[in-house]
PDB file of N, CA and C in Angstrom:
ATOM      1  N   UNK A   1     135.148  87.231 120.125  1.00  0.00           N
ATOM      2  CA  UNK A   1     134.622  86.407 119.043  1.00  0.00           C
ATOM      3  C   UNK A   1     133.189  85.979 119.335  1.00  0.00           C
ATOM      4  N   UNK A   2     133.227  85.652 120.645  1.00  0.00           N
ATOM      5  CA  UNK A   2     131.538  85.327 120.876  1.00  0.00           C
ATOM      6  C   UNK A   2     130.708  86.458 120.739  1.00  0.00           C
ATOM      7  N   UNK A   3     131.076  87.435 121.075  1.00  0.00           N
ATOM      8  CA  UNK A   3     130.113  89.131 120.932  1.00  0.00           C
ATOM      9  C   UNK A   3     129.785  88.582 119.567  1.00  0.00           C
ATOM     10  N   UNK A   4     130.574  88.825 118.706  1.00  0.00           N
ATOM     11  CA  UNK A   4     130.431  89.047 117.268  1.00  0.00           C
ATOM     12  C   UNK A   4     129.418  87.779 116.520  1.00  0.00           C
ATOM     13  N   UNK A   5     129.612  86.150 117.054  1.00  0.00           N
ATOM     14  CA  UNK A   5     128.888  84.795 116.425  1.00  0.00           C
ATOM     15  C   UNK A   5     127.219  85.680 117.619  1.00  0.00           C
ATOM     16  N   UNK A   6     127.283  86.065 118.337  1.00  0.00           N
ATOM     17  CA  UNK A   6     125.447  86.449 119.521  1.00  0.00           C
ATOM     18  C   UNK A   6     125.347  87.572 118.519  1.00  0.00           C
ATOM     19  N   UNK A   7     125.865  88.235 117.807  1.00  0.00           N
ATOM     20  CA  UNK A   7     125.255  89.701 117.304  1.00  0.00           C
ATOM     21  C   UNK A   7     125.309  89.193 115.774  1.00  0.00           C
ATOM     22  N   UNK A   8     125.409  88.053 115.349  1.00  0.00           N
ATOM     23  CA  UNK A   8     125.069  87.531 113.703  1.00  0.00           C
ATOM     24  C   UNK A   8     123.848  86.947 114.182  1.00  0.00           C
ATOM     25  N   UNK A   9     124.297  86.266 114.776  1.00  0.00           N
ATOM     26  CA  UNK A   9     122.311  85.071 115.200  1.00  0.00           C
ATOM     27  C   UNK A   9     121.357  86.329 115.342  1.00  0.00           C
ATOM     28  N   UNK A  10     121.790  87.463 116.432  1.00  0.00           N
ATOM     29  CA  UNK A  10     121.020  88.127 116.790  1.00  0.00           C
ATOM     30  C   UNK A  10     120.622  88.891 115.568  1.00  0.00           C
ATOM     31  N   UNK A  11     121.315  89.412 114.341  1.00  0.00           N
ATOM     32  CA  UNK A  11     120.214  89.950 113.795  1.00  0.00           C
ATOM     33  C   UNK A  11     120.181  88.600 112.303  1.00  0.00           C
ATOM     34  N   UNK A  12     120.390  87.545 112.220  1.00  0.00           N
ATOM     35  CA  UNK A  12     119.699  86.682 111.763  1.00  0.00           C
ATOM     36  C   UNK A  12     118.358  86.205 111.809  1.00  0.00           C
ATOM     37  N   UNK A  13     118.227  85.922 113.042  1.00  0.00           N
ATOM     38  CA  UNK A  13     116.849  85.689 113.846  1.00  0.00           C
ATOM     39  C   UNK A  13     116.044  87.093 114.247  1.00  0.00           C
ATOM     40  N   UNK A  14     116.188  88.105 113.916  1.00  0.00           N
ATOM     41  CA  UNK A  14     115.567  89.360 114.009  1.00  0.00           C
ATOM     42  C   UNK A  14     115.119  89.440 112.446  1.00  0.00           C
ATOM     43  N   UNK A  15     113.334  89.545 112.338  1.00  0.00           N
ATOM     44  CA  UNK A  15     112.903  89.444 111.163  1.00  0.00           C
ATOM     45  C   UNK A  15     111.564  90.638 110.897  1.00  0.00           C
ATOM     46  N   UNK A  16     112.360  91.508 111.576  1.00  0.00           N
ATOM     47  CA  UNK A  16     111.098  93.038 111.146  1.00  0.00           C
ATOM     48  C   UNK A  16     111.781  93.716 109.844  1.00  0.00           C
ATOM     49  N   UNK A  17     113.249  93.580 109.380  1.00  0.00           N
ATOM     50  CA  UNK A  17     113.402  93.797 108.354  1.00  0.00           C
ATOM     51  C   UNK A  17     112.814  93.069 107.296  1.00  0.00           C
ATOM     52  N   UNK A  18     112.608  91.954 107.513  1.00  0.00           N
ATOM     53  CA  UNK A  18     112.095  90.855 106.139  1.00  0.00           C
ATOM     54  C   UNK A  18     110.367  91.157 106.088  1.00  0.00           C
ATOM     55  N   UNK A  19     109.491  91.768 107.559  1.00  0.00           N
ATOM     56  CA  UNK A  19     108.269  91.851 107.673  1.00  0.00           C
ATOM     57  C   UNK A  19     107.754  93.686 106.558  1.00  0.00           C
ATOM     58  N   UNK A  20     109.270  94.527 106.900  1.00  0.00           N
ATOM     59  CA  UNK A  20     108.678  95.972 106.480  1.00  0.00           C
ATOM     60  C   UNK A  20     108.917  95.324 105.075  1.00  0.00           C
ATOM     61  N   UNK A  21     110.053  94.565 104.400  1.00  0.00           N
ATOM     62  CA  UNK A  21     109.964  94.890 102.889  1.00  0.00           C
ATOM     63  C   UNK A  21     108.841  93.816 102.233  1.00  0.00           C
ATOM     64  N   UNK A  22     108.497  92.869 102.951  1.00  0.00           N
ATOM     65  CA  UNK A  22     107.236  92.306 102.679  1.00  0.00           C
ATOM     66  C   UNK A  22     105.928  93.223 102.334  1.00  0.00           C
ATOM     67  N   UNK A  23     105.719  94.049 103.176  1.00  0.00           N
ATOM     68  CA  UNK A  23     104.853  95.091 103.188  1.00  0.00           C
ATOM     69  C   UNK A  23     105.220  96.206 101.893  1.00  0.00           C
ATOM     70  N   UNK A  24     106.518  96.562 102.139  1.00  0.00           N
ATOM     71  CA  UNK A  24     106.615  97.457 100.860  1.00  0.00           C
ATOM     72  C   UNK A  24     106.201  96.595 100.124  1.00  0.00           C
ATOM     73  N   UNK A  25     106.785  95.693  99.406  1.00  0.00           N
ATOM     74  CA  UNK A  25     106.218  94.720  97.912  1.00  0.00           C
ATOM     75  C   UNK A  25     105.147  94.736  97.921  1.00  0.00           C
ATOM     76  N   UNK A  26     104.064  94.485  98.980  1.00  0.00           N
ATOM     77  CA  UNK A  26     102.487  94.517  98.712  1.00  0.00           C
ATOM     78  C   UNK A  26     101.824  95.299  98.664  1.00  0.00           C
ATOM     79  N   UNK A  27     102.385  96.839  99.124  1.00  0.00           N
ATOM     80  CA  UNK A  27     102.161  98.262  98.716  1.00  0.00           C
ATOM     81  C   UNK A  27     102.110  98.057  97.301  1.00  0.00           C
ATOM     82  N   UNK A  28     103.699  98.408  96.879  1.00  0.00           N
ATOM     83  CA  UNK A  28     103.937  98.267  95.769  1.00  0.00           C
ATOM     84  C   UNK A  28     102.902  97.788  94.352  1.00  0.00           C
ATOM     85  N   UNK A  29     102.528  96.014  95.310  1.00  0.00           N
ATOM     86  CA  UNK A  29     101.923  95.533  93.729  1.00  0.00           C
ATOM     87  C   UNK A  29     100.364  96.471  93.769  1.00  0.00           C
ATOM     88  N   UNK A  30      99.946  96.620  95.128  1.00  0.00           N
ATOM     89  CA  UNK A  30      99.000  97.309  95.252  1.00  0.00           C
ATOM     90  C   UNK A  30      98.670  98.155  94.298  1.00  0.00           C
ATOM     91  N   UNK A  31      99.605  99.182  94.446  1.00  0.00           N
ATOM     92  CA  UNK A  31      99.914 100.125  94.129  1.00  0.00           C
ATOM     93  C   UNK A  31      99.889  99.995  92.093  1.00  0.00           C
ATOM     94  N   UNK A  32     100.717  99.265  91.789  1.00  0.00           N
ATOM     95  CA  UNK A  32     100.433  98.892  90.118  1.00  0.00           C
ATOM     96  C   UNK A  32      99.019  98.077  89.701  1.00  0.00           C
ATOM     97  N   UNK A  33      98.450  97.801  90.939  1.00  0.00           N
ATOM     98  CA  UNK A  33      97.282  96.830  90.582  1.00  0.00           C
ATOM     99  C   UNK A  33      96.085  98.570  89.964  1.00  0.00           C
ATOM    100  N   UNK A  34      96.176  99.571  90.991  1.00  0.00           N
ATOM    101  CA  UNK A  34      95.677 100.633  90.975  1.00  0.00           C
ATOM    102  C   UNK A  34      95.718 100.998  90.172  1.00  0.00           C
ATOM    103  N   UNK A  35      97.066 101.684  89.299  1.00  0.00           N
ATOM    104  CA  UNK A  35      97.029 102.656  88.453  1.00  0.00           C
ATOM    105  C   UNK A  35      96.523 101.929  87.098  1.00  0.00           C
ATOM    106  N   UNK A  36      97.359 100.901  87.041  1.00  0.00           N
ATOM    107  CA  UNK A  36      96.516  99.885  85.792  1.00  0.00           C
ATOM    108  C   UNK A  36      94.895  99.671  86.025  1.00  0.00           C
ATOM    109  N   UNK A  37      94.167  99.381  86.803  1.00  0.00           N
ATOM    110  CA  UNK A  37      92.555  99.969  86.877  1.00  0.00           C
ATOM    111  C   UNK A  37      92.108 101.237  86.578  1.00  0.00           C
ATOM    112  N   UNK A  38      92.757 101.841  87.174  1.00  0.00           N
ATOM    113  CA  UNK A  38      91.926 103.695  86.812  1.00  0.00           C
ATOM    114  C   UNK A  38      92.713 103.727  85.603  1.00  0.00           C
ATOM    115  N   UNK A  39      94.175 103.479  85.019  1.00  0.00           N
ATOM    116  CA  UNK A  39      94.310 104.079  83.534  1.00  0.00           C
ATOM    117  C   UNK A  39      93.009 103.526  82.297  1.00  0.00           C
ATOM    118  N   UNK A  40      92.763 101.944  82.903  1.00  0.00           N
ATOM    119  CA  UNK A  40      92.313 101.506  82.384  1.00  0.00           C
ATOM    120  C   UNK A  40      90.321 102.272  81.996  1.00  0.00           C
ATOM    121  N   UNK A  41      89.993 101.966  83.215  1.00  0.00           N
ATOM    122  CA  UNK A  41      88.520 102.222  83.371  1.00  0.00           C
ATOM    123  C   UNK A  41      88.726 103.753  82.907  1.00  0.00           C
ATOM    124  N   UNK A  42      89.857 104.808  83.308  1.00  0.00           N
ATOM    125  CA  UNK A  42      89.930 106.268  83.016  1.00  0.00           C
ATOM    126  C   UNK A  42      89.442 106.186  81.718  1.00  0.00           C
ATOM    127  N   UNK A  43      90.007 105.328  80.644  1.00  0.00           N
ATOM    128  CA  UNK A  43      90.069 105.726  78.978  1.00  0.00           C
ATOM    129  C   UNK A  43      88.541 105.147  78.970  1.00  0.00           C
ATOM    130  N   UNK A  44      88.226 104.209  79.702  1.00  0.00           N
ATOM    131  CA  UNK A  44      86.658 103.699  79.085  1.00  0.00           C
ATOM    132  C   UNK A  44      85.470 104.566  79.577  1.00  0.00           C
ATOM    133  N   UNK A  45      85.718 105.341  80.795  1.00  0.00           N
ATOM    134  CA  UNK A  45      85.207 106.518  81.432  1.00  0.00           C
ATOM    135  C   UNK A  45      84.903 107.189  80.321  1.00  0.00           C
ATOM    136  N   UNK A  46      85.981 107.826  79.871  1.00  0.00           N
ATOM    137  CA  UNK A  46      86.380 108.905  78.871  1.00  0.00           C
ATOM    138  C   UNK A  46      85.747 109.138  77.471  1.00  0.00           C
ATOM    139  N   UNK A  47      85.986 107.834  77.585  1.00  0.00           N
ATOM    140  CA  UNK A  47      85.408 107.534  76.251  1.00  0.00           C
ATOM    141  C   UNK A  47      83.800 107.455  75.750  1.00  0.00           C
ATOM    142  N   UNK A  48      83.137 107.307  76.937  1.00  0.00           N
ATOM    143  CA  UNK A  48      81.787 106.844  76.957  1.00  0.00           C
ATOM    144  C   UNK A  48      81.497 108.666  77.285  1.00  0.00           C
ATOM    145  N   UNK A  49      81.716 109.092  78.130  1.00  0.00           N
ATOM    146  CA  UNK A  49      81.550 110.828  78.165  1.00  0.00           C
ATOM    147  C   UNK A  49      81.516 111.406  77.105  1.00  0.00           C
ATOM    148  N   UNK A  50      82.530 111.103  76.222  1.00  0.00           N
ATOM    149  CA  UNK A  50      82.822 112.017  75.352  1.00  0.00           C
ATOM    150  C   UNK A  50      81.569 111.448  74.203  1.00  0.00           C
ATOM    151  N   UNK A  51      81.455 110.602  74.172  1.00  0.00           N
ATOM    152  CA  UNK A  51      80.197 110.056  73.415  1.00  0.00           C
ATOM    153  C   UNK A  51      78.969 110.641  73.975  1.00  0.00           C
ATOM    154  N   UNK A  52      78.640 110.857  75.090  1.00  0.00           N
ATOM    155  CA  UNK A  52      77.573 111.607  75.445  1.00  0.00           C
ATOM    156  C   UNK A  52      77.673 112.735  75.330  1.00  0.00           C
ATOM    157  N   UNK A  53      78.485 113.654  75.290  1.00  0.00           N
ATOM    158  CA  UNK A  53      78.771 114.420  75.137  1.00  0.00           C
ATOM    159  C   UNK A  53      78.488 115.265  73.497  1.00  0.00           C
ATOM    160  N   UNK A  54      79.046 114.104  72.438  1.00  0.00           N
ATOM    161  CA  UNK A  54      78.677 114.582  71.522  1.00  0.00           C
ATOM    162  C   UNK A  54      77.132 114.013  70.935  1.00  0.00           C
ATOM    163  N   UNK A  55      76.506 113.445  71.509  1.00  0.00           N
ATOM    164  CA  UNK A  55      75.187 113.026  71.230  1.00  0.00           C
ATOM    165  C   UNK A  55      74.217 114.464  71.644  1.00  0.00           C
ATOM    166  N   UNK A  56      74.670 114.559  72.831  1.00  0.00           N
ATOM    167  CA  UNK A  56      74.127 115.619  73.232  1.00  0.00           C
ATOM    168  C   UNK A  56      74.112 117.300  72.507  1.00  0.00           C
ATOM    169  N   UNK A  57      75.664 117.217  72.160  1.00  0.00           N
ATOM    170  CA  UNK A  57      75.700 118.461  71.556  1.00  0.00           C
ATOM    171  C   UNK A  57      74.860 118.458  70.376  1.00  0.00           C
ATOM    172  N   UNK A  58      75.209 117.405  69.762  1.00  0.00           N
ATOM    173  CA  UNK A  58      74.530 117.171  67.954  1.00  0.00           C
ATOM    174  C   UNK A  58      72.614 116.852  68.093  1.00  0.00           C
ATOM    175  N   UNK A  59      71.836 117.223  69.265  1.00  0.00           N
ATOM    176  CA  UNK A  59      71.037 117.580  68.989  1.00  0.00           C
ATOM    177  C   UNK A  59      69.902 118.501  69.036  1.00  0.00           C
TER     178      UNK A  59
END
C-alpha cells in the first residue's frame, strides 16, 4: 500500500507533463496567431499586386 500512496505523490509532484502541454498550447496559439496574419496580409498582398498588375498591363 505504501509503494502505491510514494508512486501517486511521485507522479503528482512530477510536473514535465503539465510543462510539455503548456508548450504545446503556446505552439498551438502561436501557431493560429500565424496563419490568421499571413491569411490575412496574403489577401491584402494579393490584392494590391493584382492592382499593379493591372495598372501596368492597361498601359
Amino acid at each position: 500500500m505504501s509503494k502505491i500512496r510514494t508512486a501517486v505523490r511521485k507522479f503528482v509532484r512530477n510536473e514535465e507533463g503539465a510543462t510539455m502541454v503548456e508548450y504545446a498550447l503556446l505552439v498551438a496559439l502561436i501557431a493560429v496567431v500565424v496563419i490568421a496574419a499571413v491569411s490575412l496580409l496574403g489577401s491584402a498582398a494579393s490584392a494590391k499586386l493584382n492592382t499593379a498588375a493591372q495598372s501596368i498591363s492597361s498601359s
